[in-house]
N, C-alpha and C. Protein backbone atom coordinates (compact mmCIF):
# COMPACT_ATOMS: atom_id res chain seq x y z
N UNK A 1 20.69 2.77 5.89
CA UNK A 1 19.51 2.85 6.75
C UNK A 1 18.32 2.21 6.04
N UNK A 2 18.00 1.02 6.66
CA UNK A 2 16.57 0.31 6.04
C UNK A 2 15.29 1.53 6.52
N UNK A 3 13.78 1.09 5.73
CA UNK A 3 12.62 1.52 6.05
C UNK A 3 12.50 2.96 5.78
N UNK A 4 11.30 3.44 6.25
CA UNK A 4 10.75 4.42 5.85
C UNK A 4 10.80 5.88 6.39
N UNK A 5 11.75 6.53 5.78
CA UNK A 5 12.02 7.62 6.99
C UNK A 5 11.97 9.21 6.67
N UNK A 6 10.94 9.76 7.31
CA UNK A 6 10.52 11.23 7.05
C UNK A 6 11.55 11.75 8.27
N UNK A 7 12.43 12.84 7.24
CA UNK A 7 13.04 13.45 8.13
C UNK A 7 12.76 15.27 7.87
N UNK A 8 12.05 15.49 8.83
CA UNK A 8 11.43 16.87 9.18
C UNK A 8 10.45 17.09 8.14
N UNK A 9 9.81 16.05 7.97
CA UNK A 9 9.06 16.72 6.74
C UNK A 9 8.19 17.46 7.07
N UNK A 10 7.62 18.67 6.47
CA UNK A 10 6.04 19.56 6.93
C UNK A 10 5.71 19.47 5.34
N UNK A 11 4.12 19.45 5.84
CA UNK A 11 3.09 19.87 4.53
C UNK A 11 2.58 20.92 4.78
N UNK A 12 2.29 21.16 3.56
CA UNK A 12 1.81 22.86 3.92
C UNK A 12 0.52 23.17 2.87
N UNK A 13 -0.11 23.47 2.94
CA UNK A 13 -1.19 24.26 1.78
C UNK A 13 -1.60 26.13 2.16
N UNK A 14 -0.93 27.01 0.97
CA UNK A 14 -0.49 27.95 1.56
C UNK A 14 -0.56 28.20 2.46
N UNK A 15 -0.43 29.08 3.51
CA UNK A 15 -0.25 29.79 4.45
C UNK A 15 -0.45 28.31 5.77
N UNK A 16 -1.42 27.26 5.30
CA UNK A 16 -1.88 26.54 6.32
C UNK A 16 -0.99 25.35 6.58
N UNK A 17 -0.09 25.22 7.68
CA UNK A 17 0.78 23.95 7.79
C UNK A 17 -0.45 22.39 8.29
N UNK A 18 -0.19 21.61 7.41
CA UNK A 18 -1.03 20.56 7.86
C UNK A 18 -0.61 19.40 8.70
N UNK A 19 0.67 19.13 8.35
CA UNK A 19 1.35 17.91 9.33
C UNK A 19 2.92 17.95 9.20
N UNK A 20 3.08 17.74 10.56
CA UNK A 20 5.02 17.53 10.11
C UNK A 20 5.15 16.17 11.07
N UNK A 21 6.32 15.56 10.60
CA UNK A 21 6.53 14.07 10.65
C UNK A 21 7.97 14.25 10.91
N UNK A 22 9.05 13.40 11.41
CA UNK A 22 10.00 13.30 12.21
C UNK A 22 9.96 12.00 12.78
N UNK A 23 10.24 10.82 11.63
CA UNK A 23 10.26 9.69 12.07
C UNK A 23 10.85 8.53 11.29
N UNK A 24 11.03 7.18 11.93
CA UNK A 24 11.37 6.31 10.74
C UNK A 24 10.31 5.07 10.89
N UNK A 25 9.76 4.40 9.89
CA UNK A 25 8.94 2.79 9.89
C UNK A 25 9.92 2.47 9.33
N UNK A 26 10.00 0.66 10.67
CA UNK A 26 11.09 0.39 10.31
C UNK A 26 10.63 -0.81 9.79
N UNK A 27 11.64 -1.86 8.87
CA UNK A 27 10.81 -2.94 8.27
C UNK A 27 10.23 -4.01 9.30
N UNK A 28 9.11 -4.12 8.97
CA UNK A 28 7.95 -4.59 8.87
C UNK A 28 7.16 -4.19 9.83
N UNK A 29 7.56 -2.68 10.04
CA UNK A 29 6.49 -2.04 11.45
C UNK A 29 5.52 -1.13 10.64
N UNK A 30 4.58 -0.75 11.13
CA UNK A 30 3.55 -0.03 10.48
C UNK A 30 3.20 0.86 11.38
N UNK A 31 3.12 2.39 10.84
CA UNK A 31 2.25 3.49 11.19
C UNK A 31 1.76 4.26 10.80
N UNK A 32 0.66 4.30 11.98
CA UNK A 32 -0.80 4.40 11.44
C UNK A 32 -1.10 5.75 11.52
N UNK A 33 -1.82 7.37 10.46
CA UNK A 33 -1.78 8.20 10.58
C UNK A 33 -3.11 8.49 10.55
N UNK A 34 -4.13 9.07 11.53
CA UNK A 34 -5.24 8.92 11.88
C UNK A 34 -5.71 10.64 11.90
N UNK A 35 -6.79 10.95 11.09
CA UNK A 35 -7.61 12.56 11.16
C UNK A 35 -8.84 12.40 10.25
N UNK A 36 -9.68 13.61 10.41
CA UNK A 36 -10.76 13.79 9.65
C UNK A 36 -10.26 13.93 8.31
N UNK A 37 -11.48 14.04 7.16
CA UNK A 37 -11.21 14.57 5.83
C UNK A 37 -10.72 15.82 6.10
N UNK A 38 -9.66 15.86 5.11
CA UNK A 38 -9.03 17.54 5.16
C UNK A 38 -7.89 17.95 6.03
N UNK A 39 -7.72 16.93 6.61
CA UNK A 39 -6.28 17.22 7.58
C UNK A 39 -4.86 16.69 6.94
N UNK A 40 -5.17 16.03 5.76
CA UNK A 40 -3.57 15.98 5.17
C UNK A 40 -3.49 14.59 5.19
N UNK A 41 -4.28 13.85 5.09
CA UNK A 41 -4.16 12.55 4.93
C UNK A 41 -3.05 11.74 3.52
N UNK A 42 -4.74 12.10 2.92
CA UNK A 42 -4.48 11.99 1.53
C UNK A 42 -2.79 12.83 0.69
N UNK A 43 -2.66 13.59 1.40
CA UNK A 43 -1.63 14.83 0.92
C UNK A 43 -0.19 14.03 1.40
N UNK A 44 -0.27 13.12 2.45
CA UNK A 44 0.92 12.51 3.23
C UNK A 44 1.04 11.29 1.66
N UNK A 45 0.17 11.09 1.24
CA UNK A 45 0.60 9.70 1.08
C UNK A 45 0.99 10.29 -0.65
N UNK A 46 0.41 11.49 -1.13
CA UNK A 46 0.87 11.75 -2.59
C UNK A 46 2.39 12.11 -2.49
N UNK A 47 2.54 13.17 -1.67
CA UNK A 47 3.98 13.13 -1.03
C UNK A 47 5.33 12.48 -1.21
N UNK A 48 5.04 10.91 -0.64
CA UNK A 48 5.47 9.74 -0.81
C UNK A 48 5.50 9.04 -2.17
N UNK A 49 4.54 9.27 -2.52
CA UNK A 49 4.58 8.61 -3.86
C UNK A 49 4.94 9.80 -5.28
N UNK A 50 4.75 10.44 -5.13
CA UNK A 50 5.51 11.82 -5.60
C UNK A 50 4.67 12.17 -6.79
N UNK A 51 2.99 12.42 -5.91
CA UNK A 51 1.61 13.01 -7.21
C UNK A 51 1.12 13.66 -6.40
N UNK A 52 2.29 14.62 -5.77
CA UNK A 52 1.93 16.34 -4.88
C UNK A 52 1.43 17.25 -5.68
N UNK A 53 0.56 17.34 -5.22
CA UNK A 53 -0.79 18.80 -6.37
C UNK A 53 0.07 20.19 -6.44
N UNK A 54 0.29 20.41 -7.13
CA UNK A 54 1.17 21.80 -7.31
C UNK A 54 0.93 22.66 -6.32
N UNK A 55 -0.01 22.57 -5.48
CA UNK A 55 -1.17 23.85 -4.84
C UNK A 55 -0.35 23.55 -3.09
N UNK A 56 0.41 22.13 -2.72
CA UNK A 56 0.61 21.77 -1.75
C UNK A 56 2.72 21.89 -1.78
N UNK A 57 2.77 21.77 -0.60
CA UNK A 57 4.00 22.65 -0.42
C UNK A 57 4.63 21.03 0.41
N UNK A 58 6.21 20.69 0.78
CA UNK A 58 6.78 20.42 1.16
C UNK A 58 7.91 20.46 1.63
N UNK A 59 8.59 20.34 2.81
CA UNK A 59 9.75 20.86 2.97
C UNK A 59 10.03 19.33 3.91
N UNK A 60 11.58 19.30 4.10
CA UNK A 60 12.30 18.12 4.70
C UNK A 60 12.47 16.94 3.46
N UNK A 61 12.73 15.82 4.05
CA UNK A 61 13.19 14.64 2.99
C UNK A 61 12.39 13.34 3.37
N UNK A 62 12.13 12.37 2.11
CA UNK A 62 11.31 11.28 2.51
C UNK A 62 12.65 10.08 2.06
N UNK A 63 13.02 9.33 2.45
CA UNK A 63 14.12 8.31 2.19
C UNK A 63 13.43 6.73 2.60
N UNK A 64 13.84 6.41 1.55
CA UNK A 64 13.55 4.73 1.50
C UNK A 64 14.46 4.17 1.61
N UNK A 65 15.07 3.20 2.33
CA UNK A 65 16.33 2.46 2.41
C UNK A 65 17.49 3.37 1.89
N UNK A 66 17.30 4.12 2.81
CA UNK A 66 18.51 5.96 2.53
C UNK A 66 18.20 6.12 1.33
N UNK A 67 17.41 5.95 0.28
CA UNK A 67 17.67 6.59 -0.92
C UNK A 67 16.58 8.00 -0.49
N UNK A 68 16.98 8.98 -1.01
CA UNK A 68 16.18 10.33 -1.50
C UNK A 68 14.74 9.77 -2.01
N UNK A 69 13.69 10.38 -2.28
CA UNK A 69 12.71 9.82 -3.35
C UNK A 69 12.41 11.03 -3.71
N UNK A 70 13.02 12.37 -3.19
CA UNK A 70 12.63 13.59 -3.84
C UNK A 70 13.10 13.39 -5.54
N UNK A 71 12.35 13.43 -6.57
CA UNK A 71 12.33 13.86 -7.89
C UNK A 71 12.48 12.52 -8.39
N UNK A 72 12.02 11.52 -7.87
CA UNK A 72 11.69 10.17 -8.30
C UNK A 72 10.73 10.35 -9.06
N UNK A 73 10.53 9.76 -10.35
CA UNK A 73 9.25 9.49 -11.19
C UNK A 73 8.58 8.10 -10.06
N UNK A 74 7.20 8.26 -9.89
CA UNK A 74 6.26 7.25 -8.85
C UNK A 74 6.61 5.66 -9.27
N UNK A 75 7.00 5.64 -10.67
CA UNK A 75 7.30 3.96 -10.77
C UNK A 75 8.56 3.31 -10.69
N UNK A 76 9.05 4.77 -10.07
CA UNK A 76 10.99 4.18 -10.04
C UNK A 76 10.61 4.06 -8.21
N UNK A 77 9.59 4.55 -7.46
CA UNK A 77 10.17 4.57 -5.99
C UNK A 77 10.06 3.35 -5.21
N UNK A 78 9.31 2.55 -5.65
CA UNK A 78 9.07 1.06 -5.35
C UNK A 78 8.43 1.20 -3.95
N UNK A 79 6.89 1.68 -4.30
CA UNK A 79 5.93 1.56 -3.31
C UNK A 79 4.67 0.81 -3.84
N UNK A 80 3.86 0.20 -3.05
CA UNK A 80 3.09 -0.17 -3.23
C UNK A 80 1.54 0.49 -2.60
N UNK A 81 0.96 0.37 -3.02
CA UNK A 81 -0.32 1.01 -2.63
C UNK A 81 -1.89 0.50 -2.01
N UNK A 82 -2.30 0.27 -1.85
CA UNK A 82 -3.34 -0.49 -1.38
C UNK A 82 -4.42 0.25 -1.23
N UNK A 83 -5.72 0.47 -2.32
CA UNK A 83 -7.00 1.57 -1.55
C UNK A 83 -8.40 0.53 -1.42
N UNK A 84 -9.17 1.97 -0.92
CA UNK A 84 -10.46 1.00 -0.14
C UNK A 84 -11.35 0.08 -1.56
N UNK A 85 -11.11 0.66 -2.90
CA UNK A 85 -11.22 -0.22 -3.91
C UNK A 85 -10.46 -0.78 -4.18
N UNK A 86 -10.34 -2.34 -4.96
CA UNK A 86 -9.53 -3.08 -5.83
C UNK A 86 -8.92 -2.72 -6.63
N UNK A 87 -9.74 -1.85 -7.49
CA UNK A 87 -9.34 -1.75 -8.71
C UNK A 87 -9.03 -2.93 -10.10
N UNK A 88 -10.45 -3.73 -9.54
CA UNK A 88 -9.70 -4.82 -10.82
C UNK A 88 -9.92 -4.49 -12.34
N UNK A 89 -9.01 -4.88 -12.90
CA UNK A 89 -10.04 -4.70 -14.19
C UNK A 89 -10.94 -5.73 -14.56
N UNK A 90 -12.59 -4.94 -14.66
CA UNK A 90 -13.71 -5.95 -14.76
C UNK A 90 -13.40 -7.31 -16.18
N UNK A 91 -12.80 -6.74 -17.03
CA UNK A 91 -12.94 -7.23 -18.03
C UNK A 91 -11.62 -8.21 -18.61
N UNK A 92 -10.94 -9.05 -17.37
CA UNK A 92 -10.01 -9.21 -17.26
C UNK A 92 -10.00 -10.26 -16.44
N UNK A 93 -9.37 -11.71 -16.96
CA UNK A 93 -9.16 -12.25 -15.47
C UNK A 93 -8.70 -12.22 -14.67
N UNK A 94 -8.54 -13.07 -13.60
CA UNK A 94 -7.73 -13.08 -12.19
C UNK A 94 -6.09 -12.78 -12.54
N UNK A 95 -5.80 -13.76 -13.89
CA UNK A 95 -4.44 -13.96 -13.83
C UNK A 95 -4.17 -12.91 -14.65
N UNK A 96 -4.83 -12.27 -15.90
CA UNK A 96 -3.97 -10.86 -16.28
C UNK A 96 -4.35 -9.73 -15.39
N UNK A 97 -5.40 -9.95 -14.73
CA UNK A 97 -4.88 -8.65 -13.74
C UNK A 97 -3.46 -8.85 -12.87
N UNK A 98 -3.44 -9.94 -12.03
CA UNK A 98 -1.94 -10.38 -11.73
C UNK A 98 -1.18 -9.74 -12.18
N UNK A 99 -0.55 -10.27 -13.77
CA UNK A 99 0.29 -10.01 -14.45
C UNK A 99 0.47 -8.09 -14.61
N UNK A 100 -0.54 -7.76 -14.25
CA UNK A 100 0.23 -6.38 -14.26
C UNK A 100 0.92 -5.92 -13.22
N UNK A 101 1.17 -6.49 -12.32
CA UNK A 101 2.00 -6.83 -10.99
C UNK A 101 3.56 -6.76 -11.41
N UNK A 102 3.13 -7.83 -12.55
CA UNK A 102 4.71 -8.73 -12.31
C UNK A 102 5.85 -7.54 -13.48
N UNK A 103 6.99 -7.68 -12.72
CA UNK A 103 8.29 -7.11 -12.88
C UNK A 103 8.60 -7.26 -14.11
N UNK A 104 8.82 -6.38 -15.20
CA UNK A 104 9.43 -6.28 -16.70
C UNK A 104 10.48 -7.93 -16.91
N UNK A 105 11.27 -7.92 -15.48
CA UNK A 105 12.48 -8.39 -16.10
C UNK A 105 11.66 -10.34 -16.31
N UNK A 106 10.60 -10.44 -15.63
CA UNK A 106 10.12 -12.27 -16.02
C UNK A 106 10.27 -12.07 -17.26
N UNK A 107 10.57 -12.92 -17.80
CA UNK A 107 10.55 -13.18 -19.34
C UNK A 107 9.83 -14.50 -18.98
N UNK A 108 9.13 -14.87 -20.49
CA UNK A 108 8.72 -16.43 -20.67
C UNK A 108 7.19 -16.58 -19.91
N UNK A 109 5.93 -16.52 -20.74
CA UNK A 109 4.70 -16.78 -20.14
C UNK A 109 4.98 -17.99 -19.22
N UNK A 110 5.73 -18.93 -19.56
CA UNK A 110 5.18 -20.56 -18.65
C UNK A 110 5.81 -19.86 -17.13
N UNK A 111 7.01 -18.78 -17.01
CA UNK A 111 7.33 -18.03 -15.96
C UNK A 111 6.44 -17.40 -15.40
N UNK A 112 5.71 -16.54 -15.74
CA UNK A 112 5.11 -15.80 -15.58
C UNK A 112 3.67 -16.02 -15.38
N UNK A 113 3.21 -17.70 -15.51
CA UNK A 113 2.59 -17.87 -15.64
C UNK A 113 2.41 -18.88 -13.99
N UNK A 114 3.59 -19.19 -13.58
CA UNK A 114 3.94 -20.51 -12.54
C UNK A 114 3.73 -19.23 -11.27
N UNK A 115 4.80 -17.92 -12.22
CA UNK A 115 4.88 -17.18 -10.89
C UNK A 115 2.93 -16.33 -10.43
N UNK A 116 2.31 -16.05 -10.75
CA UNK A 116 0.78 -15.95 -10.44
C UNK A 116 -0.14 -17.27 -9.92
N UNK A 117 0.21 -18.25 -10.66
CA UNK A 117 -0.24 -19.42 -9.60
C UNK A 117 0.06 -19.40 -8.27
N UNK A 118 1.49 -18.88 -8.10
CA UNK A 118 2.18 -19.20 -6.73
C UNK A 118 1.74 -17.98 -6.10
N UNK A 119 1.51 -16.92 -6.31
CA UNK A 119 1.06 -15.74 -5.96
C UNK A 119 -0.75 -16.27 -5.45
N UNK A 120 -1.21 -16.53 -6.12
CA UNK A 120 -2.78 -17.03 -5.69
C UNK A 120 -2.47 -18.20 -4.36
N UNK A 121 -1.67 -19.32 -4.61
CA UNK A 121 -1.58 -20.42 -4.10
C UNK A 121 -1.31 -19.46 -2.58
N UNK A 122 -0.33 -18.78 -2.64
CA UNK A 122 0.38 -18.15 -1.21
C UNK A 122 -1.13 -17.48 -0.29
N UNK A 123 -2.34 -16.88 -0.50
CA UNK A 123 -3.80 -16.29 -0.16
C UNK A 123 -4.46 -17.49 -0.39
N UNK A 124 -4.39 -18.76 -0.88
CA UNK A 124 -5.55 -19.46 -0.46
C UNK A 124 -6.75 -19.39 -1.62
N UNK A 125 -5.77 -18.75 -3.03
CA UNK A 125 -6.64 -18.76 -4.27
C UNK A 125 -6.05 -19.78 -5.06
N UNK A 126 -5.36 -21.20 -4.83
CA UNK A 126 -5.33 -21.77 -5.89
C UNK A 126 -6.25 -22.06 -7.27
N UNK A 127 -6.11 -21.87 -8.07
CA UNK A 127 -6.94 -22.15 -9.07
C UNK A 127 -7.97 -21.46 -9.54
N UNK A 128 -7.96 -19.81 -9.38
CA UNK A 128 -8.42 -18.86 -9.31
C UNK A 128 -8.03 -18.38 -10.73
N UNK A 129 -6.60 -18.55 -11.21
CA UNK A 129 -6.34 -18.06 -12.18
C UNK A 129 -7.11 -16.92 -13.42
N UNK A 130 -7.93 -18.56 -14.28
CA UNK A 130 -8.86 -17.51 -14.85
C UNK A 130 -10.46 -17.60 -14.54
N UNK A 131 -10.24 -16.84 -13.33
CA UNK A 131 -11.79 -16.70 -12.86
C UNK A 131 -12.40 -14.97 -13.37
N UNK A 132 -13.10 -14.55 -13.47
CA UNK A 132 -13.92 -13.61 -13.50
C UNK A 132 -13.72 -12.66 -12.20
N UNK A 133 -13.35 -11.94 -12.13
CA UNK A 133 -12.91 -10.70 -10.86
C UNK A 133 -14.82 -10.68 -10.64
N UNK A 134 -15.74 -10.62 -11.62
CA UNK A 134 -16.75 -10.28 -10.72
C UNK A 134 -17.76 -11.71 -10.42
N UNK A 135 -16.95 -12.72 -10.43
CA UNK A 135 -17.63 -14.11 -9.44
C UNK A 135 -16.69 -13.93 -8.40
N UNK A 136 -15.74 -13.05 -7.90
CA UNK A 136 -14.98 -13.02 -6.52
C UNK A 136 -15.69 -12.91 -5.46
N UNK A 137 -15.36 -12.94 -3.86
CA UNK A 137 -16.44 -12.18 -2.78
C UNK A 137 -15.05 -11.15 -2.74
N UNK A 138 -15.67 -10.50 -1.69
CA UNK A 138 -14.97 -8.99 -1.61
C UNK A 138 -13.95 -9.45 -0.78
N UNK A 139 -13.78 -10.84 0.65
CA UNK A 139 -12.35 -11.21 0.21
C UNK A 139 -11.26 -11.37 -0.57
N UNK A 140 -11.80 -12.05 -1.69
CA UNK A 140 -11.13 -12.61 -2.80
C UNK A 140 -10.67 -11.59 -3.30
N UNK A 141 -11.14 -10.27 -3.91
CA UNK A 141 -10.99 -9.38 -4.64
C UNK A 141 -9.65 -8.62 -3.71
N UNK A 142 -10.12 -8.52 -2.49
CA UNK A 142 -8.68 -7.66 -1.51
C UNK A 142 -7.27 -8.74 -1.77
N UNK A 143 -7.62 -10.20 -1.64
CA UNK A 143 -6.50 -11.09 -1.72
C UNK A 143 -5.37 -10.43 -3.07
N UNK A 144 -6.25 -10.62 -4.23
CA UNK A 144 -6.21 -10.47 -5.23
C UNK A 144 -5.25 -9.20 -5.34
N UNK A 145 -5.75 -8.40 -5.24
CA UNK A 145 -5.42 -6.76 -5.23
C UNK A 145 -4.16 -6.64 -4.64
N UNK A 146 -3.81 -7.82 -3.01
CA UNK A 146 -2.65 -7.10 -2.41
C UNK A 146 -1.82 -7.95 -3.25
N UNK A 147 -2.05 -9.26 -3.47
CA UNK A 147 -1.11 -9.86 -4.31
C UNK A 147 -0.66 -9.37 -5.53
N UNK A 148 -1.13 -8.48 -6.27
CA UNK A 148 -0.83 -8.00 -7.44
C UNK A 148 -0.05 -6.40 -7.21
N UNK A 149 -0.19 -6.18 -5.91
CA UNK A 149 0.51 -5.23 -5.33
C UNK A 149 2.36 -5.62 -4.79
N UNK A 150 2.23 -6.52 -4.58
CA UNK A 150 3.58 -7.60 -4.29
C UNK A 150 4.22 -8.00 -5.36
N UNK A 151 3.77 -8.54 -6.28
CA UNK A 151 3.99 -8.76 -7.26
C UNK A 151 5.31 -7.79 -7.95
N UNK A 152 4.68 -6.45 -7.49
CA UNK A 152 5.40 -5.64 -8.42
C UNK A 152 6.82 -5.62 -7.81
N UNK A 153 7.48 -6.32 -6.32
CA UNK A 153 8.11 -6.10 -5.32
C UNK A 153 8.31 -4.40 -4.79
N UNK A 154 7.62 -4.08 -3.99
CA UNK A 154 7.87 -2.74 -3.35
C UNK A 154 8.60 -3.05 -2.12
N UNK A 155 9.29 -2.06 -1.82
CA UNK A 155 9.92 -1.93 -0.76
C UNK A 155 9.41 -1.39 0.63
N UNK A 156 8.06 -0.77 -0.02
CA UNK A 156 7.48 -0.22 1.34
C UNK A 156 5.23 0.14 1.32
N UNK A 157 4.62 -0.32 1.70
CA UNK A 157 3.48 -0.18 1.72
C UNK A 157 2.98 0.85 2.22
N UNK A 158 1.71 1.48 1.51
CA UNK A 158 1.08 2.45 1.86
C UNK A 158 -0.66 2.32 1.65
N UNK A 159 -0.99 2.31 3.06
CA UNK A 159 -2.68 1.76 3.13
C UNK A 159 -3.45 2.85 3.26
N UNK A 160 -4.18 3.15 1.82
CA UNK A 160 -5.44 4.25 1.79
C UNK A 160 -6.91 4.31 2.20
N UNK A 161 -6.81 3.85 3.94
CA UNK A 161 -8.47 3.14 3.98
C UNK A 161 -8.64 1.99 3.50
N UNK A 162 -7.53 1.19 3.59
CA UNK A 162 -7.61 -0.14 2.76
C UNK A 162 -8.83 -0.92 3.00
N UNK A 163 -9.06 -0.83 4.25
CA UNK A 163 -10.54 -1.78 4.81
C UNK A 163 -11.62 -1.33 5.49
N UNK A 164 -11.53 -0.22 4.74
CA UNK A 164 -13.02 0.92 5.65
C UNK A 164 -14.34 0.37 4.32
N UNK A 165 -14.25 -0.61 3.21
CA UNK A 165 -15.12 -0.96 2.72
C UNK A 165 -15.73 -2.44 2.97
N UNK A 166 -15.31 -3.10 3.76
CA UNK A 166 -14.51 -4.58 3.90
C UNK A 166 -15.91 -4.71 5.24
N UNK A 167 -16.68 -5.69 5.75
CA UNK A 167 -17.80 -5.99 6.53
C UNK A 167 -16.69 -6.29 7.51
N UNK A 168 -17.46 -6.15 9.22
CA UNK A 168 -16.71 -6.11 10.51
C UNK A 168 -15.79 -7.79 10.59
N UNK A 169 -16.20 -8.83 10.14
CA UNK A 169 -15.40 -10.27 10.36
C UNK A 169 -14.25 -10.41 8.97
N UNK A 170 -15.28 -9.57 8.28
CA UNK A 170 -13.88 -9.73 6.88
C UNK A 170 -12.74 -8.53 6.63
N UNK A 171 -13.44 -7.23 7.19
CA UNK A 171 -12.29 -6.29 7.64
C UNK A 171 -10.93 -7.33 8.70
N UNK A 172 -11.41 -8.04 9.76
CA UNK A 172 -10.24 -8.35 10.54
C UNK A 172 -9.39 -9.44 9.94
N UNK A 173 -10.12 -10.45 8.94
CA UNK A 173 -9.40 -11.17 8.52
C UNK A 173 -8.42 -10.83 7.42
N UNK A 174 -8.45 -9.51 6.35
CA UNK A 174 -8.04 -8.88 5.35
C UNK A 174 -6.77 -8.39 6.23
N UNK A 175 -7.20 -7.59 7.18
CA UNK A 175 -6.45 -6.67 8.22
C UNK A 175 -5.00 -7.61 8.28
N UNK A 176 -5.43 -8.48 8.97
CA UNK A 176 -4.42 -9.85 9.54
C UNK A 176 -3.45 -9.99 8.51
N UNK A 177 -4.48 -10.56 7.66
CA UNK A 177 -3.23 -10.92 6.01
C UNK A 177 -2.84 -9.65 5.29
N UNK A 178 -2.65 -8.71 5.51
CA UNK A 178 -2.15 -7.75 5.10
C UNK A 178 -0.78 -7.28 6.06
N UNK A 179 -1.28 -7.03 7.13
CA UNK A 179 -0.51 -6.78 8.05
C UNK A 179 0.73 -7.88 8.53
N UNK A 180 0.17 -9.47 8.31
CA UNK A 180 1.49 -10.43 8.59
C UNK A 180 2.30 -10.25 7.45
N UNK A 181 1.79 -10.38 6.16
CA UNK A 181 2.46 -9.91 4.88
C UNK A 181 3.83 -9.42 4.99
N UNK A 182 3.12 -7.70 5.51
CA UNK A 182 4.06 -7.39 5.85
C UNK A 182 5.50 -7.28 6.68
N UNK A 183 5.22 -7.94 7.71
CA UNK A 183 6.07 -8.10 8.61
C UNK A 183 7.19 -9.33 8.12
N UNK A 184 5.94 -10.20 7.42
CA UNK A 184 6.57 -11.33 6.96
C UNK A 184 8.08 -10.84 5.79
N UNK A 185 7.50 -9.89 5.23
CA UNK A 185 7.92 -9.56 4.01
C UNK A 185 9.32 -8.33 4.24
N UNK A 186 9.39 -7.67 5.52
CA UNK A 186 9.86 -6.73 6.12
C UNK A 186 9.68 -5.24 5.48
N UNK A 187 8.32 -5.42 5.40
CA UNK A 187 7.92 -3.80 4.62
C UNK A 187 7.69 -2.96 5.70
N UNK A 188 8.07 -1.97 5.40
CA UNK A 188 7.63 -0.71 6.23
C UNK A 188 6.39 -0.61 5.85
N UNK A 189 5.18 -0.40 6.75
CA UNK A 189 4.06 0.39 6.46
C UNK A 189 3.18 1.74 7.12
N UNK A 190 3.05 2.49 5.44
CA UNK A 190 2.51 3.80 6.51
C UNK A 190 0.94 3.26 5.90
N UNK A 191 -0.04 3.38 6.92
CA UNK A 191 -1.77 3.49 6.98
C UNK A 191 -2.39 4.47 7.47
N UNK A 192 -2.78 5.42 6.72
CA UNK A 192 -3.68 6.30 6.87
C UNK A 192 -5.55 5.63 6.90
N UNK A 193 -5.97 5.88 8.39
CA UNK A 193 -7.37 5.68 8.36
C UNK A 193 -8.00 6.95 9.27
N UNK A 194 -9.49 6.55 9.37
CA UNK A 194 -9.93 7.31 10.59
C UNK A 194 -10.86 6.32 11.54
N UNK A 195 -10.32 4.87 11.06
CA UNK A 195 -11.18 3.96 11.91
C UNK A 195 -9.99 3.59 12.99
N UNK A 196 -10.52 3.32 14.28
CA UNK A 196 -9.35 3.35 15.05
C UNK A 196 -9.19 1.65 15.33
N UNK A 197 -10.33 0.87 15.29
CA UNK A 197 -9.79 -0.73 14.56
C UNK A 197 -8.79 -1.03 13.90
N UNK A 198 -8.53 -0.08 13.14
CA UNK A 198 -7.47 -0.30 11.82
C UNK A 198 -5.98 0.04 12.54
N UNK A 199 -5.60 1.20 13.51
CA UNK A 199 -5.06 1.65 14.20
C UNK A 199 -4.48 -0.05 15.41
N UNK A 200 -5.42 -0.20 15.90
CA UNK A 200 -5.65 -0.75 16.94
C UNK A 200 -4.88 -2.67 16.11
N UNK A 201 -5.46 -2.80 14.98
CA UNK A 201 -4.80 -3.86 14.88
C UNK A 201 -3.43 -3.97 14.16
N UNK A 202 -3.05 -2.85 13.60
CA UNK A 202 -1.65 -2.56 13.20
C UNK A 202 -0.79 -3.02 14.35
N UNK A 203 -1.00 -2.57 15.33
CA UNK A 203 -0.15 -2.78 16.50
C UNK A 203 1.26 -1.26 16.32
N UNK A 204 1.12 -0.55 16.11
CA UNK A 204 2.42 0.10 15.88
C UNK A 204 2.33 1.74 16.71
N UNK A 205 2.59 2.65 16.15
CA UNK A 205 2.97 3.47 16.33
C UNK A 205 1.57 4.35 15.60
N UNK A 206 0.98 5.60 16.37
CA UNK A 206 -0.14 6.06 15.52
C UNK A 206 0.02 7.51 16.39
N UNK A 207 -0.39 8.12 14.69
CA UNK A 207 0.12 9.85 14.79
C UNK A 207 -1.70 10.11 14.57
N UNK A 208 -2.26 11.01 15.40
CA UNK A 208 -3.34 11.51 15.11
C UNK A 208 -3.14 13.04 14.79
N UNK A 209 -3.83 13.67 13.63
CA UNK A 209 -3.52 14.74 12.91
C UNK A 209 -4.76 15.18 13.62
């Protein structure tokens, strides 16, 4: 079984059930999980990535291409992440931030070095390499970010408000290249927002909590 599939899962924070799910994203479909602060947003997506606060409860199974991910350490489950910051490191260029992307097994800088060109070249950053993360615009910096998110190859995406920081013409264009990415790429994606733009251009399936 490809994609992303919660089967019966409930969250819980004692006594209080916050969300149960009963579904599959399938590759390269995306859905979108939409509530205020405090409804289990944030709690869906630690879940998944398996940095559940001791204090929060789970029951049912989360499976990635049928595998289990219950008692996965977070860097064996092969997700990728995406939040409303970059996260670059300031002090760092374009291309070693990249490189923390890229997969143990590249060996050989001139490899590793062709493969981040081609990673920039694919967004429309040729020659970006070693630029300064803070001469980027806040396009550049999202380009940047998802590419180094790919990099790592995940099997399935998870959007934290990815573009609730992003201005109304550069939110849709980020949106776009994120979202063909994926499809392109056949990732499952789950997006948690509370903007319903974000909802609205996923095109998919949307659970409001």
């Amino acid at each position: 079984m490809t994609g992303l599939r919660f089967e019966q899962v409930v969250l819980s924070l004692g006594e209080v059930r916050l969300m149960a799910l009963d579904c599959t994203i399938g590759p390269g479909e995306v859905l979108t999980v939409m509530g205020p602060s405090g409804s289990g947003k944030s709690t869906l997506l630690a879940a998944i990535t398996g940095t559940l606060e001791p204090a929060f409860a789970m029951t049912g199974r989360i499976r990635l291409d049928g595998r289990d991910l219950a008692g996965l350490p977070t860097e064996a489950r092969q997700i990728g992440l995406l939040f409303q910051d970059e996260y670059l490191f300031p002090h760092l260029s374009v291309a070693a931030n990249l490189a923390f992307g890229l997969k143990p097994g590249l060996k050989g800088r001139a490899a590793r070095r062709a493969r981040i060109e081609a990673a920039l070249a694919e967004v429309g950053l040729a020659g970006f390499a070693d630029r300064d993360p803070a001469t980027l615009s806040g396009g550049q910096r999202a380009r940047v970010a998802l590419q180094r998110m790919l990099l790592s190859e995940p099997r399935a995406l998870l959007l934290d408000e990815a573009f609730s920081k992003l201005d109304t013409g550069l939110r849709a264009q980020v949106r776009e290249l994120v979202f063909e990415t994926a499809r392109h790429r056949a990732l499952p994606v789950l997006q948690v927002t509370h903007d319903h733009s974000d909802a609205e251009a996923a095109g998919g399936e949307t659970v409001c909590l």
